[in-house]
N, C-alpha and C. Protein backbone atom coordinates (compact mmCIF):
# COMPACT_ATOMS: atom_id res chain seq x y z
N UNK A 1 0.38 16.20 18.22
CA UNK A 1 0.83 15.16 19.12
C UNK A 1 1.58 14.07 18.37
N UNK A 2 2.40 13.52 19.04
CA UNK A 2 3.31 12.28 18.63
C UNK A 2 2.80 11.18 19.09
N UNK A 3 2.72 10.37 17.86
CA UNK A 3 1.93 8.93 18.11
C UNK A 3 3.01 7.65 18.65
N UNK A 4 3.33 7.39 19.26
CA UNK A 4 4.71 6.09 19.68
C UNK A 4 4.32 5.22 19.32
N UNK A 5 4.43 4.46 18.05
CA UNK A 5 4.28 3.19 17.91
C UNK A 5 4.93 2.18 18.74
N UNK A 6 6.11 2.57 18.79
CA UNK A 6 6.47 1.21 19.57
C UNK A 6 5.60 1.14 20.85
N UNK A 7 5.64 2.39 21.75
CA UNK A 7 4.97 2.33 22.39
C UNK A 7 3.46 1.55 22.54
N UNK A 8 2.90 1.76 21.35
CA UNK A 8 1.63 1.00 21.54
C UNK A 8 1.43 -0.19 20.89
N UNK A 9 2.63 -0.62 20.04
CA UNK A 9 3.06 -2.00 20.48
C UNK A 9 3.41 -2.63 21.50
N UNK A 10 3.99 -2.38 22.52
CA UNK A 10 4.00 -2.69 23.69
C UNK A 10 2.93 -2.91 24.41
N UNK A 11 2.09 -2.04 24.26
CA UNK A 11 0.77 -2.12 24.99
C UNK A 11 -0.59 -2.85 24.22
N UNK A 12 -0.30 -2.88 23.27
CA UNK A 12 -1.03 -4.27 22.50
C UNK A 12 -1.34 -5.29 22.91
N UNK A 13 0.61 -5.82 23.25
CA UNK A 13 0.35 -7.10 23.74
C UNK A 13 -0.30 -7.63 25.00
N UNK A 14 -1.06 -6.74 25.96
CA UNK A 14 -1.94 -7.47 26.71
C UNK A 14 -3.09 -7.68 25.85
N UNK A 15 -3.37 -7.86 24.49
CA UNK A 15 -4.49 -8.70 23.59
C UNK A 15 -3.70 -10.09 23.03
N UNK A 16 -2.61 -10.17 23.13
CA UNK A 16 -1.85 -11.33 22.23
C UNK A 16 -2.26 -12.69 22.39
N UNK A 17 -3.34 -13.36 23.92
CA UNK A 17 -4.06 -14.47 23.83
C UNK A 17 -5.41 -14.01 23.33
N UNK A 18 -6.05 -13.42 23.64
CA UNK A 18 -7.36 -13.28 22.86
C UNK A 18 -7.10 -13.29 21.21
N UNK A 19 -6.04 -12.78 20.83
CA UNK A 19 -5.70 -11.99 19.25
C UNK A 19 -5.00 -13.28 18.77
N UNK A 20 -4.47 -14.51 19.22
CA UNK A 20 -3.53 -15.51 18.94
C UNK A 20 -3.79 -16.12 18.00
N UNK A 21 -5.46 -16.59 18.06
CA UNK A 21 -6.33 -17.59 16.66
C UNK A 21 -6.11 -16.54 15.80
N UNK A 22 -6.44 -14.83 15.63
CA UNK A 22 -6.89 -14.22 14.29
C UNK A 22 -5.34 -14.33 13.71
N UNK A 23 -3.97 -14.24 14.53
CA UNK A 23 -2.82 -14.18 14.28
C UNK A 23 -3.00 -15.26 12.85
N UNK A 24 -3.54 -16.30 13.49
CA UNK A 24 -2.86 -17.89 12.66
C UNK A 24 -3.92 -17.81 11.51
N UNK A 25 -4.72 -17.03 11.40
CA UNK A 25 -5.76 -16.86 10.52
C UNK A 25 -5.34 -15.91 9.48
N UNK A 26 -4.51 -14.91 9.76
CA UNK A 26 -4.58 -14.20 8.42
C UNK A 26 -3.12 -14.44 8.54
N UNK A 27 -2.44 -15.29 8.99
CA UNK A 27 -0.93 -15.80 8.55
C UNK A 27 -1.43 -16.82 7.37
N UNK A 28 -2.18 -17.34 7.58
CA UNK A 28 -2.80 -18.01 6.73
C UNK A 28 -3.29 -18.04 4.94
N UNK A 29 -3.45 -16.94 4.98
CA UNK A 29 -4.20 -16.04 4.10
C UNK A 29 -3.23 -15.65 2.95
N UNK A 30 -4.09 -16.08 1.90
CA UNK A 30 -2.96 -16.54 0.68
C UNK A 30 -2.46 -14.40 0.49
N UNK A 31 -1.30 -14.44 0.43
CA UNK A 31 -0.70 -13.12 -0.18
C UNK A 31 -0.03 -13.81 -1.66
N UNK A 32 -0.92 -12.33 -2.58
CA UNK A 32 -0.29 -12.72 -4.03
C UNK A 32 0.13 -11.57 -4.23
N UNK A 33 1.03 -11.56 -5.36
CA UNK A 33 1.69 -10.42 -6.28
C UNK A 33 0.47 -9.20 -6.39
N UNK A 34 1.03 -7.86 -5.80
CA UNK A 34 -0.40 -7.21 -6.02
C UNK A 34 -0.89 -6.74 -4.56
N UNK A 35 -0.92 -7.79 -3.67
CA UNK A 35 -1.18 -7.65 -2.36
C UNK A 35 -0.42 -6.55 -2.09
N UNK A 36 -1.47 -5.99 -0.76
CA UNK A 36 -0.63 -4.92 0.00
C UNK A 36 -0.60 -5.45 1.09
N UNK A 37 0.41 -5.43 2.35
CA UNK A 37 0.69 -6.09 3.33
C UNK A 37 1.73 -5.10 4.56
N UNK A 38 1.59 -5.53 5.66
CA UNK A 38 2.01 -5.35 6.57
C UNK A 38 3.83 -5.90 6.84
N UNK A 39 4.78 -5.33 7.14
CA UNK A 39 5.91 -6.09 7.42
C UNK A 39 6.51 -5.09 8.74
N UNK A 40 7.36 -6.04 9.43
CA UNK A 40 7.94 -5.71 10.74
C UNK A 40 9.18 -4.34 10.26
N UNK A 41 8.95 -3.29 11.07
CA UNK A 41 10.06 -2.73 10.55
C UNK A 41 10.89 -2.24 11.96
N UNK A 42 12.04 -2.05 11.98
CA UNK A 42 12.44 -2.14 13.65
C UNK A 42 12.27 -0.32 14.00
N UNK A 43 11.96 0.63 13.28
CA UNK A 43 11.80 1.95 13.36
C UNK A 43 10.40 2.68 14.21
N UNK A 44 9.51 1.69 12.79
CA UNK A 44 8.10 2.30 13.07
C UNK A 44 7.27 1.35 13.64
N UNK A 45 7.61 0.24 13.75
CA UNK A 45 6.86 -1.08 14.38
C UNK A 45 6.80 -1.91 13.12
N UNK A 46 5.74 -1.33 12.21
CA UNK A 46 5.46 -1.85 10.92
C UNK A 46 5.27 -0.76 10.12
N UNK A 47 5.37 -1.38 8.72
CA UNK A 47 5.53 -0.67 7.13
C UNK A 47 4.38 -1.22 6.45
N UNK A 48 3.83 -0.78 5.91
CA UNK A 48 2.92 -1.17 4.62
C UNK A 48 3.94 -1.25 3.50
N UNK A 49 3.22 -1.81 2.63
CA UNK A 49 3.86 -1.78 1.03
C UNK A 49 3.15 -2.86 0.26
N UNK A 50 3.40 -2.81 -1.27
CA UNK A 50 2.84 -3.96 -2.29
C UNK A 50 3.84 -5.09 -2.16
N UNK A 51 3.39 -6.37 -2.67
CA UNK A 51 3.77 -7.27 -3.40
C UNK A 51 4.26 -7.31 -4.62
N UNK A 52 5.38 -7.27 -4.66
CA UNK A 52 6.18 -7.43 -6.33
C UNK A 52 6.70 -8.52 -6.76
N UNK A 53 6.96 -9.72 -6.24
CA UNK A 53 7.30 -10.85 -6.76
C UNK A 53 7.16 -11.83 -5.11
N UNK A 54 6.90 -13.38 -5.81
CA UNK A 54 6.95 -14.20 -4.61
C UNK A 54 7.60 -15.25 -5.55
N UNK A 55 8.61 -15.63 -4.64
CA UNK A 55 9.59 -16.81 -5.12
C UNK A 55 9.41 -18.22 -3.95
N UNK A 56 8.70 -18.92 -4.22
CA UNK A 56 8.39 -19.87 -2.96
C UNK A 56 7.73 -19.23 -1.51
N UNK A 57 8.84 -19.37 -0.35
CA UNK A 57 8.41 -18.43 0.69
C UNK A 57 8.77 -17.18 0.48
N UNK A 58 9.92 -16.50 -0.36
CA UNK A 58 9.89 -15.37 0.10
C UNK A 58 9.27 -14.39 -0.92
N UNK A 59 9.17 -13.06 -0.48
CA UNK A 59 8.11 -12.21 -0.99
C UNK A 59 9.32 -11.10 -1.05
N UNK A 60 8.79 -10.81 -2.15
CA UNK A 60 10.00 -9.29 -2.66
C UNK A 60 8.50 -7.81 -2.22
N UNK A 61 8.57 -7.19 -1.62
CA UNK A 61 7.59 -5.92 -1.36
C UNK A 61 8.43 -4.83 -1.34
N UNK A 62 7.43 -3.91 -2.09
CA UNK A 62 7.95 -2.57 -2.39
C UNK A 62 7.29 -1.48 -0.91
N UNK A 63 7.95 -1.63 -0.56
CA UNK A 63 7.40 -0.33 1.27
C UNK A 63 7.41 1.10 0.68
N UNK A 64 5.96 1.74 1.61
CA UNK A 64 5.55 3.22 1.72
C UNK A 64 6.34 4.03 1.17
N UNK A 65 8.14 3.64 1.97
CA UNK A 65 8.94 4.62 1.77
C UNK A 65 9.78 4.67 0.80
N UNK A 66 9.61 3.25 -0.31
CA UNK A 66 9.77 3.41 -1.29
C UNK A 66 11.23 2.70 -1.41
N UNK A 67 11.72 2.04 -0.16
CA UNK A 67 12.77 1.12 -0.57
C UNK A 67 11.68 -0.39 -0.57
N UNK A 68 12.46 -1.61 -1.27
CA UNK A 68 12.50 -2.90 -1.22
C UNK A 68 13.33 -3.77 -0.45
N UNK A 69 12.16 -4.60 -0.34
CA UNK A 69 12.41 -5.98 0.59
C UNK A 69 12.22 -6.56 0.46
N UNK A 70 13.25 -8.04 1.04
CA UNK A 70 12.51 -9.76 0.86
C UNK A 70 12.47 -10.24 2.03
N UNK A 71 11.55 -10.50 2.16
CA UNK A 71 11.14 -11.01 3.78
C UNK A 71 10.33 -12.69 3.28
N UNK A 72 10.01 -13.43 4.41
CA UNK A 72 8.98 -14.55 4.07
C UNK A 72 7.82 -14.33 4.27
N UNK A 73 6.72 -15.06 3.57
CA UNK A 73 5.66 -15.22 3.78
C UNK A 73 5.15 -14.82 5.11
N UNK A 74 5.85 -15.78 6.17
CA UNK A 74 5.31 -15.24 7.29
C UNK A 74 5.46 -14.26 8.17
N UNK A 75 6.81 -13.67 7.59
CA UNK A 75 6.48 -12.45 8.23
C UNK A 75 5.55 -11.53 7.61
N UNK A 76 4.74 -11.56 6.94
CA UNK A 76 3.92 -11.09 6.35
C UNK A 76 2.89 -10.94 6.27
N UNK A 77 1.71 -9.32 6.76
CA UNK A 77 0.37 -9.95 7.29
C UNK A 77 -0.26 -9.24 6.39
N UNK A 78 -1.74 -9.51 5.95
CA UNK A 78 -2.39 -8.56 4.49
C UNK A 78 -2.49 -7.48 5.35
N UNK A 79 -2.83 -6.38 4.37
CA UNK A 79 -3.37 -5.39 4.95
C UNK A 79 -4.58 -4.81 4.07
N UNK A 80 -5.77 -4.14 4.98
CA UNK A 80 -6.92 -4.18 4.00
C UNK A 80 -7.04 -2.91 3.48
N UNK A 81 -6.85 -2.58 2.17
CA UNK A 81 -6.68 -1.69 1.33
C UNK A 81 -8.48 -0.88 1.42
N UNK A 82 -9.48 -1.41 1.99
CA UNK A 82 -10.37 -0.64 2.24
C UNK A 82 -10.30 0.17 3.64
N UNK A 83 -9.54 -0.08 4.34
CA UNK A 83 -9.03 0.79 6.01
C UNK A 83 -9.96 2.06 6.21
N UNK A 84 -10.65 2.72 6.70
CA UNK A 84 -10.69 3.53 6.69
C UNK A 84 -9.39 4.78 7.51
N UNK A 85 -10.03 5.97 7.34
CA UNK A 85 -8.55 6.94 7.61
C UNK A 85 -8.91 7.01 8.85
N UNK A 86 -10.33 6.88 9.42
CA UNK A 86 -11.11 7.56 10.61
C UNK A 86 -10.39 6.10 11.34
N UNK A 87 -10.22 4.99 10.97
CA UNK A 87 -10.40 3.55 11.80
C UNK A 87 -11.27 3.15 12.18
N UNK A 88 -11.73 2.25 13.08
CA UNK A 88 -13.08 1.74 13.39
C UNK A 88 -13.09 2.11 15.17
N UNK A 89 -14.39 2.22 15.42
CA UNK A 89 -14.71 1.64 17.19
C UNK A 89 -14.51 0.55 17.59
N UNK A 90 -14.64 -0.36 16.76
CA UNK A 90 -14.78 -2.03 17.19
C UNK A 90 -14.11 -2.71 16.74
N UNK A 91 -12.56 -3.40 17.21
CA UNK A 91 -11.71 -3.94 16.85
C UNK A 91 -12.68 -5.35 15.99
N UNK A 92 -13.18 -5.88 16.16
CA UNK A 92 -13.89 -6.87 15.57
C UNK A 92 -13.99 -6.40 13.84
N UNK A 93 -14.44 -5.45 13.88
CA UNK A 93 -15.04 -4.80 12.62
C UNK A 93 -13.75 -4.45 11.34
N UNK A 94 -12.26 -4.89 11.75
CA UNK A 94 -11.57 -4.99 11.38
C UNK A 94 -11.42 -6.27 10.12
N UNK A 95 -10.71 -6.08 9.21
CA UNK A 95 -10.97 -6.88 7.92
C UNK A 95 -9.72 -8.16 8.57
N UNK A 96 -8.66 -7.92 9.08
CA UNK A 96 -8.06 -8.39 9.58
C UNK A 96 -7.19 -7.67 11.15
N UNK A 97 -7.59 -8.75 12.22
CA UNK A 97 -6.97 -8.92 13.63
C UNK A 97 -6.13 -9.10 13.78
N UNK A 98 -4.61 -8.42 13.15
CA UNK A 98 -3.42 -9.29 13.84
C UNK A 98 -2.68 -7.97 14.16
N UNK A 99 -1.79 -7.53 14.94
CA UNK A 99 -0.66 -6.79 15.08
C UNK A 99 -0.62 -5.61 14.74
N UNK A 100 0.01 -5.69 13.49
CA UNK A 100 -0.58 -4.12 12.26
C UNK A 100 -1.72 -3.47 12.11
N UNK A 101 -2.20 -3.90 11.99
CA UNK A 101 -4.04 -3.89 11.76
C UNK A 101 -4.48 -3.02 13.04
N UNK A 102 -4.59 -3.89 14.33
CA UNK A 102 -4.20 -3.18 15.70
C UNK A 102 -3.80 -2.04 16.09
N UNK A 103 -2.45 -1.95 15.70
CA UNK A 103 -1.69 -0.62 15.80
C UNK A 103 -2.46 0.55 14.97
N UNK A 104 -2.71 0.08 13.61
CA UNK A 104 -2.65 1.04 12.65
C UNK A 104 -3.76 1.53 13.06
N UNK A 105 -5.47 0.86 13.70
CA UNK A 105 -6.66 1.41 13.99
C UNK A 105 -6.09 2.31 15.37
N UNK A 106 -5.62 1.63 16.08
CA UNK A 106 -5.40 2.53 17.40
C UNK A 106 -4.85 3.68 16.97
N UNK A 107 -3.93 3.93 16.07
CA UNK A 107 -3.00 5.54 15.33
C UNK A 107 -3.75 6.17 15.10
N UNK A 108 -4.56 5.59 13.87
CA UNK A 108 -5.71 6.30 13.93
C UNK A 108 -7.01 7.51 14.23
N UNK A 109 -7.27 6.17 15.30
CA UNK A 109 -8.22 7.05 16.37
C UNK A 109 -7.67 7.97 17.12
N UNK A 110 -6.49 7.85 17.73
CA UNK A 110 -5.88 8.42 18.59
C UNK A 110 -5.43 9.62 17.60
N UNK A 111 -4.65 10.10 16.42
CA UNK A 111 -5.01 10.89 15.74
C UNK A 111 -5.87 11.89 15.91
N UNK A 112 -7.03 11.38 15.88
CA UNK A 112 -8.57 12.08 15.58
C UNK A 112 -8.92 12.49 17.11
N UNK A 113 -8.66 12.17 18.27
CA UNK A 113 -8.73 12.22 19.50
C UNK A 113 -9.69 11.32 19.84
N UNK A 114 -9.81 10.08 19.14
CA UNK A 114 -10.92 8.99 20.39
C UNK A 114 -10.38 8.05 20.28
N UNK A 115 -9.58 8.01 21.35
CA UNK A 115 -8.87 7.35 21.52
C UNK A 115 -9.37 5.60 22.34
N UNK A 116 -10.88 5.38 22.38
CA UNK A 116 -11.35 4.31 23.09
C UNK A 116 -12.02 3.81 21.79
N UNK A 117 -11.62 2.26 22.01
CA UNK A 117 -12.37 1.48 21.40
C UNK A 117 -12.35 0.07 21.44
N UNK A 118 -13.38 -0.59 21.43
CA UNK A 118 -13.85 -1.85 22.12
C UNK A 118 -13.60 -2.69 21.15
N UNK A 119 -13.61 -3.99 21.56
CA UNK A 119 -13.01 -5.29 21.33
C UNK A 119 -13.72 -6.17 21.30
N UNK A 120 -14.95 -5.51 20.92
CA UNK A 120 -16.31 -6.84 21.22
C UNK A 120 -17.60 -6.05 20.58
N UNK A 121 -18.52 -6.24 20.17
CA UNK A 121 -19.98 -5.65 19.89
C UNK A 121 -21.23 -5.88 21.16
């Protein structure tokens, strides 16, 4: 099966007021050289990749696919290098709540075929 990211970006955003505080919370969240992180990509929704240099706001990251980018800080969300492959049941249980994070647990599951999972304990 084919997973549509954009597609389930789209459908995300009926969480975007509940999800709004964790947004400003791990925008927050110091990214250093080293970090692995989340960035907007207009293909797949979002890209993973490392941190290779930060010059003030902007951040030089090396992406999955192995090209480079400089984007800012804020477009920039961590990503938690402990993830599991399975994802979680409980969006809560997530290391970080924003966007990527979101998507990437929902791929996931949906992957594996369980495709339900709750937003609360």
């Amino acid at each position: 099966r084919f997973c549509n990211l954009a597609a389930l970006k789209t459908e995300i955003r009926v969480f975007v007021v509940w999800i709004w505080l964790f947004y400003e919370m791990a925008a927050a969240t110091n990214i250093i050289v080293g970090s692995q992180v989340w960035v907007e990509d207009p293909e797949v929704a979002w890209i993973d990749g490392d941190v290779l240099e930060i010059n003030g706001a902007n951040i030089k990251v090396k992406l999955t696919s192995g090209k480079e980018i400089v984007t800012t800080s804020t477009h920039a969300y961590p990503k938690d290098p402990e993830f599991p492959s399975c994802g979680v049941d409980d969006m809560t249980k997530l290391a970080y709540l924003h966007e990527p994070g979101v998507l990437e647990n929902l791929k996931s599951r949906y992957n594996m075929d369980e495709i339900y999972v709750s937003i609360c304990h």
